[in-house]
N, C-alpha and C. Protein backbone atom coordinates (compact mmCIF):
# COMPACT_ATOMS: atom_id res chain seq x y z
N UNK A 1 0.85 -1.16 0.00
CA UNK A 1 0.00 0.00 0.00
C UNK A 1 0.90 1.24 0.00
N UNK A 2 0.99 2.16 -0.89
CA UNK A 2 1.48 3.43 -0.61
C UNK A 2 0.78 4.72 -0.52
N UNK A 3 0.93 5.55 0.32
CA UNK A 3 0.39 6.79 0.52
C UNK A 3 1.34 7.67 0.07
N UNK A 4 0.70 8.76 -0.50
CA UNK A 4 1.39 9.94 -0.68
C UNK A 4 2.43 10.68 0.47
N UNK A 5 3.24 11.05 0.11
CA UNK A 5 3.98 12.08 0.70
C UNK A 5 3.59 13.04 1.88
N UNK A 6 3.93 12.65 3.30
CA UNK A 6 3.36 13.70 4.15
C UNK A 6 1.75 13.41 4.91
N UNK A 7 1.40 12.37 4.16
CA UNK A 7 -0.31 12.01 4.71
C UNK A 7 0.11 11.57 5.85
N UNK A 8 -0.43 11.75 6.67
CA UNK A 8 -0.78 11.16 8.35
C UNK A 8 -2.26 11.34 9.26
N UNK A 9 -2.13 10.81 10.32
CA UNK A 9 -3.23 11.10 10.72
C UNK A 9 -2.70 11.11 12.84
N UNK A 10 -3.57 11.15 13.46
CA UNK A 10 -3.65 11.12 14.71
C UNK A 10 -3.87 9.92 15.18
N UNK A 11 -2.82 9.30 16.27
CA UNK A 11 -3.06 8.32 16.86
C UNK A 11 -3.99 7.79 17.72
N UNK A 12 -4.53 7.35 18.59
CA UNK A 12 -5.61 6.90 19.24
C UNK A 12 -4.95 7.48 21.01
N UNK A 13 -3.88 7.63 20.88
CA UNK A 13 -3.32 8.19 21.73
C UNK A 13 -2.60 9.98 21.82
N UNK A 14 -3.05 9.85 20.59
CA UNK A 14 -3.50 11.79 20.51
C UNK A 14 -2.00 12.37 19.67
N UNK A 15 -1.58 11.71 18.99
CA UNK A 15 0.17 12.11 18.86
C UNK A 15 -0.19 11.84 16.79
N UNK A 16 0.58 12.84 16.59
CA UNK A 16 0.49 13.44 14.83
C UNK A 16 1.23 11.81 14.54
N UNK A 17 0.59 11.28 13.62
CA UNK A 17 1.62 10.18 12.93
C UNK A 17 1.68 10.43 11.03
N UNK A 18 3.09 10.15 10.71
CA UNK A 18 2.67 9.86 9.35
C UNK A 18 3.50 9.25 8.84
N UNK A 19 3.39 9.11 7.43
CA UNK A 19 4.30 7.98 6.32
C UNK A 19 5.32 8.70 6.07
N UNK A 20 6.55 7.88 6.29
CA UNK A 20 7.75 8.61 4.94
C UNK A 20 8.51 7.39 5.13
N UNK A 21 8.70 7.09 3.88
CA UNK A 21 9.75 6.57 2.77
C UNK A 21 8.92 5.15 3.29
N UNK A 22 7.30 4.94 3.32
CA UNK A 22 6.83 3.48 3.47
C UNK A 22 6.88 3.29 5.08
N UNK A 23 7.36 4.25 5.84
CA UNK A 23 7.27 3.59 7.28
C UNK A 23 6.10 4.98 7.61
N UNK A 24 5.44 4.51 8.78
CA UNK A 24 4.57 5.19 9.61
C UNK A 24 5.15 4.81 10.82
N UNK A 25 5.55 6.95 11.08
CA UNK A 25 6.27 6.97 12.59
C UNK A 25 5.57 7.96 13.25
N UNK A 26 5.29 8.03 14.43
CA UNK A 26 5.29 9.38 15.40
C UNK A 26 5.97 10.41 14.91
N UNK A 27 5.15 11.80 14.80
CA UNK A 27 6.07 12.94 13.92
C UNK A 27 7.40 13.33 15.25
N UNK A 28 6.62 13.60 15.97
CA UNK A 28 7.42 13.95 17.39
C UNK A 28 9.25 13.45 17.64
N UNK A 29 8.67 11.70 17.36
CA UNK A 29 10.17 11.78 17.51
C UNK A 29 11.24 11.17 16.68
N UNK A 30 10.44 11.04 15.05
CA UNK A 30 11.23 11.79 13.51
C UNK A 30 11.75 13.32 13.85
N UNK A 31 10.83 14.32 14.22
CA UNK A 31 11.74 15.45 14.08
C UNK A 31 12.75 15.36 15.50
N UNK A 32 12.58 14.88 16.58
CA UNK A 32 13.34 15.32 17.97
C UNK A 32 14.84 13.57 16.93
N UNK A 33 14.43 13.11 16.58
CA UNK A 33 15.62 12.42 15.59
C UNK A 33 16.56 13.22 14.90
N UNK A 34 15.57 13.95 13.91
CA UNK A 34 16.44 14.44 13.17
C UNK A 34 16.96 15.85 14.13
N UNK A 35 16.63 16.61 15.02
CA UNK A 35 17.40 17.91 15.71
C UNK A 35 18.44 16.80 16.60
N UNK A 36 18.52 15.53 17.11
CA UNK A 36 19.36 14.90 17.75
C UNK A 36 20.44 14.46 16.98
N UNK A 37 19.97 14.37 15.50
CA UNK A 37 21.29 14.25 14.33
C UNK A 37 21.29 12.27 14.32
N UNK A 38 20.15 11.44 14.66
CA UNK A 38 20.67 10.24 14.37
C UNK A 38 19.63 9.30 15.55
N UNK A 39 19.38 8.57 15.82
CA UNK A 39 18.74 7.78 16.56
C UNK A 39 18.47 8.21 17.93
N UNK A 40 17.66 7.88 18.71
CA UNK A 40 17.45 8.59 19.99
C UNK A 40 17.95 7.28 20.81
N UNK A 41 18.62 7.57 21.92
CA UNK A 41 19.32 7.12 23.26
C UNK A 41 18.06 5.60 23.36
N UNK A 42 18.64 4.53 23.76
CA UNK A 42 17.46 3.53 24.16
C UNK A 42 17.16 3.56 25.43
N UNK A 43 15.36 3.95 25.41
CA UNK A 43 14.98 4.24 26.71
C UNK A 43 14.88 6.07 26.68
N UNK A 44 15.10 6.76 25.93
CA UNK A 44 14.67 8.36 25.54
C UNK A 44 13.53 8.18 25.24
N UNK A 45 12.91 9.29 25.99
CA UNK A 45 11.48 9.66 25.83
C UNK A 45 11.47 11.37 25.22
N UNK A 46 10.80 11.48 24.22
CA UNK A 46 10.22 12.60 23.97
C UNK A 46 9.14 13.16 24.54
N UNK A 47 9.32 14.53 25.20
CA UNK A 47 7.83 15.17 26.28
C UNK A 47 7.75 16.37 25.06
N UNK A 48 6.21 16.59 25.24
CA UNK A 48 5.86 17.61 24.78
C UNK A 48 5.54 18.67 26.16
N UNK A 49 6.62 20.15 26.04
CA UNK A 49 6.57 21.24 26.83
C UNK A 49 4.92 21.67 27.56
N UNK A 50 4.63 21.64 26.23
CA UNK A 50 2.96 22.76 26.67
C UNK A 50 1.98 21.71 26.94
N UNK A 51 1.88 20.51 26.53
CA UNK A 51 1.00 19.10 26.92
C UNK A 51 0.41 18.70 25.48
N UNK A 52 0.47 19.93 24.88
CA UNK A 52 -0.24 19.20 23.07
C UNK A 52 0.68 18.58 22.52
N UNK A 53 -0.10 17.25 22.75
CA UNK A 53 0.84 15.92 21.71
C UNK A 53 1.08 16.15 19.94
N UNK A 54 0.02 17.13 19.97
CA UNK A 54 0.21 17.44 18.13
C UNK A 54 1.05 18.83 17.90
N UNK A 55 2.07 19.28 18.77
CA UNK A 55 2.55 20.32 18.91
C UNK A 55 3.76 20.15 18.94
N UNK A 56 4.28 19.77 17.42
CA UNK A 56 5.72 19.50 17.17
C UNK A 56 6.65 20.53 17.40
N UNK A 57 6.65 21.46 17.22
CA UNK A 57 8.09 22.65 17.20
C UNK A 57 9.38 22.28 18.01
N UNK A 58 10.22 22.39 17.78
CA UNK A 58 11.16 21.76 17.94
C UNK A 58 11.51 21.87 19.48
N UNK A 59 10.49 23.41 20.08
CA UNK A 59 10.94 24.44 21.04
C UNK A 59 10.18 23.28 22.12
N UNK A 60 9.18 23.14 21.89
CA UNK A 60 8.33 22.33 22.48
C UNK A 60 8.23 20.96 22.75
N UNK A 61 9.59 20.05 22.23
CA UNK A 61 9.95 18.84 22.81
C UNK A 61 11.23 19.10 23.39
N UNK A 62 11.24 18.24 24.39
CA UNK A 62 12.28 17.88 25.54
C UNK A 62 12.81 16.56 25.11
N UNK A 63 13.70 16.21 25.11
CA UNK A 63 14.43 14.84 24.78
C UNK A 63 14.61 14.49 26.64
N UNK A 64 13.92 13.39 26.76
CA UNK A 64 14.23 12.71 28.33
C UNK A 64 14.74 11.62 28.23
N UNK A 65 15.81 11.68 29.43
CA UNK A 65 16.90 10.14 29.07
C UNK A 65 16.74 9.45 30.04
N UNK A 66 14.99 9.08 29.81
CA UNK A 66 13.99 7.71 30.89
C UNK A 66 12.61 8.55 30.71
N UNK A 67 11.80 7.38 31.13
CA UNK A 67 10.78 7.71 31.50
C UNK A 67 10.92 8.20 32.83
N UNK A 68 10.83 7.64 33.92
CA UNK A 68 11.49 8.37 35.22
C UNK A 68 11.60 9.73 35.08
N UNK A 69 12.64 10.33 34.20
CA UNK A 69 12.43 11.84 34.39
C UNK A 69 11.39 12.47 33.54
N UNK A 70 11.00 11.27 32.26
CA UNK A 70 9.34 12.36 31.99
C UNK A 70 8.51 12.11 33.06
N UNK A 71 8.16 11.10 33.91
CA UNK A 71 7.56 10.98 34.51
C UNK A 71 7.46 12.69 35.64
N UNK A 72 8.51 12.77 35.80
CA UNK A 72 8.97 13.47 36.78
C UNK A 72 8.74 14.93 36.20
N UNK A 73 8.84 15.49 34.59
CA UNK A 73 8.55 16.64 34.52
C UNK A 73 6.62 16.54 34.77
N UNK A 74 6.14 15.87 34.04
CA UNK A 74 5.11 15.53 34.30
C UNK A 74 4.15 15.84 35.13
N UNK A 75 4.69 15.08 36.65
CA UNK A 75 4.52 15.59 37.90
C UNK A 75 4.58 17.13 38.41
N UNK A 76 5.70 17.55 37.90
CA UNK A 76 6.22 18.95 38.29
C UNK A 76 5.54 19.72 37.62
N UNK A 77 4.99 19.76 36.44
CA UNK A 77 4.01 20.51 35.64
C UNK A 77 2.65 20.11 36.53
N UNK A 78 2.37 18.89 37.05
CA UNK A 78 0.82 19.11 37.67
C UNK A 78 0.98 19.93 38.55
N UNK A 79 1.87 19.89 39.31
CA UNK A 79 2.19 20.56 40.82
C UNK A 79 1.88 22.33 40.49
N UNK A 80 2.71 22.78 39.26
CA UNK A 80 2.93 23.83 39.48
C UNK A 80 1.24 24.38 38.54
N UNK A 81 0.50 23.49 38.09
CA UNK A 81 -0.80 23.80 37.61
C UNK A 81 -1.92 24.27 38.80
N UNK A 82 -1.74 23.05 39.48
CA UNK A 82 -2.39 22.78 40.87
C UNK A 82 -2.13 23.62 41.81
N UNK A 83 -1.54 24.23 41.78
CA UNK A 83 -0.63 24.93 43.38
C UNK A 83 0.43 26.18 42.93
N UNK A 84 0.69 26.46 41.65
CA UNK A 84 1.39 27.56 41.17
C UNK A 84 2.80 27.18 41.94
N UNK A 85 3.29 26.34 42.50
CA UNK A 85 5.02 25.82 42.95
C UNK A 85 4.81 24.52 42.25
N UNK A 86 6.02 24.30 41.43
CA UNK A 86 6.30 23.05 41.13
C UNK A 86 6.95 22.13 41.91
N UNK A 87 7.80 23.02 43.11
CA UNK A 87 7.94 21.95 44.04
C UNK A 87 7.33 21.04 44.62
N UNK A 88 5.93 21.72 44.56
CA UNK A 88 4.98 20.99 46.04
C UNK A 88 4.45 19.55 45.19
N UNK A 89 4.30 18.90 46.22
CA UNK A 89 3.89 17.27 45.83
C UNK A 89 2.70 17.29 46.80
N UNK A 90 1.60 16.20 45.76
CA UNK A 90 0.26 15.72 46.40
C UNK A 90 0.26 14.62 46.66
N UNK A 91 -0.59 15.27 48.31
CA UNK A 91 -1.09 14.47 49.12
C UNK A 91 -1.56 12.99 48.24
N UNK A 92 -1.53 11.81 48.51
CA UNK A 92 -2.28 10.68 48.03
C UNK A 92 -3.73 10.49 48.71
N UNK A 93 -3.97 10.99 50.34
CA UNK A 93 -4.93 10.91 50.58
C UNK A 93 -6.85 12.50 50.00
N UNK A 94 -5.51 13.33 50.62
CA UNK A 94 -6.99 14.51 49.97
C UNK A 94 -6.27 14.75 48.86
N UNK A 95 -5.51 14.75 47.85
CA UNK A 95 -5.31 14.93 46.35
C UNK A 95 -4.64 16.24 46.26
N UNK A 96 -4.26 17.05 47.62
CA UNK A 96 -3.96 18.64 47.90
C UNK A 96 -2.05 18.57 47.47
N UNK A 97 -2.29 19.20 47.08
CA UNK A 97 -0.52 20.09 46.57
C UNK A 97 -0.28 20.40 47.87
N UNK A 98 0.77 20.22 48.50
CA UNK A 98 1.72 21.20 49.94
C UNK A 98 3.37 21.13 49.63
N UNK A 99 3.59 22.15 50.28
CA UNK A 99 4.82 22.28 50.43
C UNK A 99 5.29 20.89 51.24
N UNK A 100 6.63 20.28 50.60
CA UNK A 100 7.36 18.72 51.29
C UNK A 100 7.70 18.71 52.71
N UNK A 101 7.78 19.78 52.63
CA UNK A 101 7.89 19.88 54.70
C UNK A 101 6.98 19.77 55.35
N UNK A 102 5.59 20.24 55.00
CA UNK A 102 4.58 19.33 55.61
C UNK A 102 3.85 18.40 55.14
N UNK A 103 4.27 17.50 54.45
CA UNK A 103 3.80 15.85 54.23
C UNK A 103 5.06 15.17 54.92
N UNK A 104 4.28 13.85 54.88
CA UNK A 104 5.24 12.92 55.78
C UNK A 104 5.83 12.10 54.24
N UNK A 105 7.09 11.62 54.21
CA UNK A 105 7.25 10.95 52.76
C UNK A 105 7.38 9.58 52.92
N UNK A 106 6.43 8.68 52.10
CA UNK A 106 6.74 7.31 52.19
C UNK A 106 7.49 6.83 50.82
N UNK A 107 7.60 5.57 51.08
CA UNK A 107 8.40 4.99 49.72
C UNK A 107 7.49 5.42 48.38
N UNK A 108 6.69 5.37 48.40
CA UNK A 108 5.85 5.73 47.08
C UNK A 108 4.94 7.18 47.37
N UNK A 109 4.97 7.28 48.23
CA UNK A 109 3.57 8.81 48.45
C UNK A 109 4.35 9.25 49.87
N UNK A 110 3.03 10.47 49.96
CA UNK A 110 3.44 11.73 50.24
C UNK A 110 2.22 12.04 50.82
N UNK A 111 2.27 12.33 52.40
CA UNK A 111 0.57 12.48 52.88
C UNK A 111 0.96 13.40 54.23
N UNK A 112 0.07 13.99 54.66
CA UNK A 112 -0.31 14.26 55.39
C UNK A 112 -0.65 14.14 56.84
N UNK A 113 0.30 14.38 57.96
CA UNK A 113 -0.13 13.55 59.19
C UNK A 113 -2.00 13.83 59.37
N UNK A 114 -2.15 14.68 59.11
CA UNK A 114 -3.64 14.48 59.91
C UNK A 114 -4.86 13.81 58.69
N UNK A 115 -4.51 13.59 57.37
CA UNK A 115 -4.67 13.04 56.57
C UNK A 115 -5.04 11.28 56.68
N UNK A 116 -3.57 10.83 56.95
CA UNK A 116 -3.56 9.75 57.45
C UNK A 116 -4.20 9.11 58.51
N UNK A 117 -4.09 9.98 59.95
CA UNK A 117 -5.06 9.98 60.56
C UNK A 117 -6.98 9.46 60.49
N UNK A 118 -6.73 10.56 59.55
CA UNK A 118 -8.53 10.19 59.44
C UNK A 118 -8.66 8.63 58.43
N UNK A 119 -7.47 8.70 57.87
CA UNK A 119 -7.70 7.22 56.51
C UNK A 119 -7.45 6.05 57.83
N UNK A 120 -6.76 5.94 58.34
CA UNK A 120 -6.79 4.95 59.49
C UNK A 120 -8.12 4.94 60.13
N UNK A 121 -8.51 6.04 60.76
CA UNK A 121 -9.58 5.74 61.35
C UNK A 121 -10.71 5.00 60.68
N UNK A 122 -11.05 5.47 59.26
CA UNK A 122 -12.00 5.33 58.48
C UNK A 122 -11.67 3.72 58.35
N UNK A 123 -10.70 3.52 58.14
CA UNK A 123 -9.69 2.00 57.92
C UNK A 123 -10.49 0.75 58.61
N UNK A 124 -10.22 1.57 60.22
CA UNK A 124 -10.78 0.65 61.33
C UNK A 124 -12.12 0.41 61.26
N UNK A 125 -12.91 1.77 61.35
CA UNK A 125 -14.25 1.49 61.32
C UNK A 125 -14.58 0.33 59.70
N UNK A 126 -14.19 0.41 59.56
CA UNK A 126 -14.51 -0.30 57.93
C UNK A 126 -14.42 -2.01 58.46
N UNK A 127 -13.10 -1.67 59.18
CA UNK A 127 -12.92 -3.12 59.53
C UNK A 127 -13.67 -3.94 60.87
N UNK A 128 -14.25 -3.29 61.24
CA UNK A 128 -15.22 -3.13 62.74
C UNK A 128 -16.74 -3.89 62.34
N UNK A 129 -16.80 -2.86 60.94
CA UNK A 129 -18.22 -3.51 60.35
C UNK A 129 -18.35 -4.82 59.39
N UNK A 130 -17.04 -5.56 59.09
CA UNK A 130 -17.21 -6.51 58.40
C UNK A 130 -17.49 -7.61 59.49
């Protein structure tokens, strides 16, 4: 099957795709390829800056070397949406942005002493009524 030159369409996952030279690639990271001059790092992730996946400019991708740190701009963009500081990290229990000095930090999350509090309590009673 060949398509013309340049035809593409949108992925199901929201990202510009199209044909060249018989292959269908992600535009995103054909062009963050070609400004890298040659193959991307294994395990490089391309982020889009502003969050539009169809928003190629060159200005507007980040080359990330892991998911881990897209993960991580990611995060830091909700934070600073949520709460205007990108420092601050949310609570897992009320979903609230705070400054890291007052959450308590566990291996995976980030809560709230009086937070926790009430999820325990709620915990027990839960377990009271079975």
């Amino acid at each position: 099957m060949t398509r013309e030159k340049g035809a593409g369409s949108i992925s199901r996952h929201g990202y510009l795709r199209r044909w060249e030279n018989g292959i269908r690639m992600v535009e995103h990271l054909r062009i963050a390829e070609r400004v890298f001059g040659g193959k991307l790092p294994a395990g490089a992730v391309v982020h889009h800056a502003n969050g539009n996946k169809t928003d190629n400019r060159n200005e507007n991708l980040v080359i990330c070397p892991d998911q881990k740190y897209h993960l991580l701009l990611h995060t830091r963009m909700a934070a600073m949406g949520a709460s205007g500081n990108q420092n601050y990290l949310k609570c897992w229990i009320c979903c609230n942005y705070d400054d890291p000095s007052n959450l308590i930090h566990h291996v995976r999350a980030h809560y709230h002493r009086q937070c926790d509090r009430k999820y325990q309590r709620t915990m027990r009673e839960k377990r009271k009524t079975k």
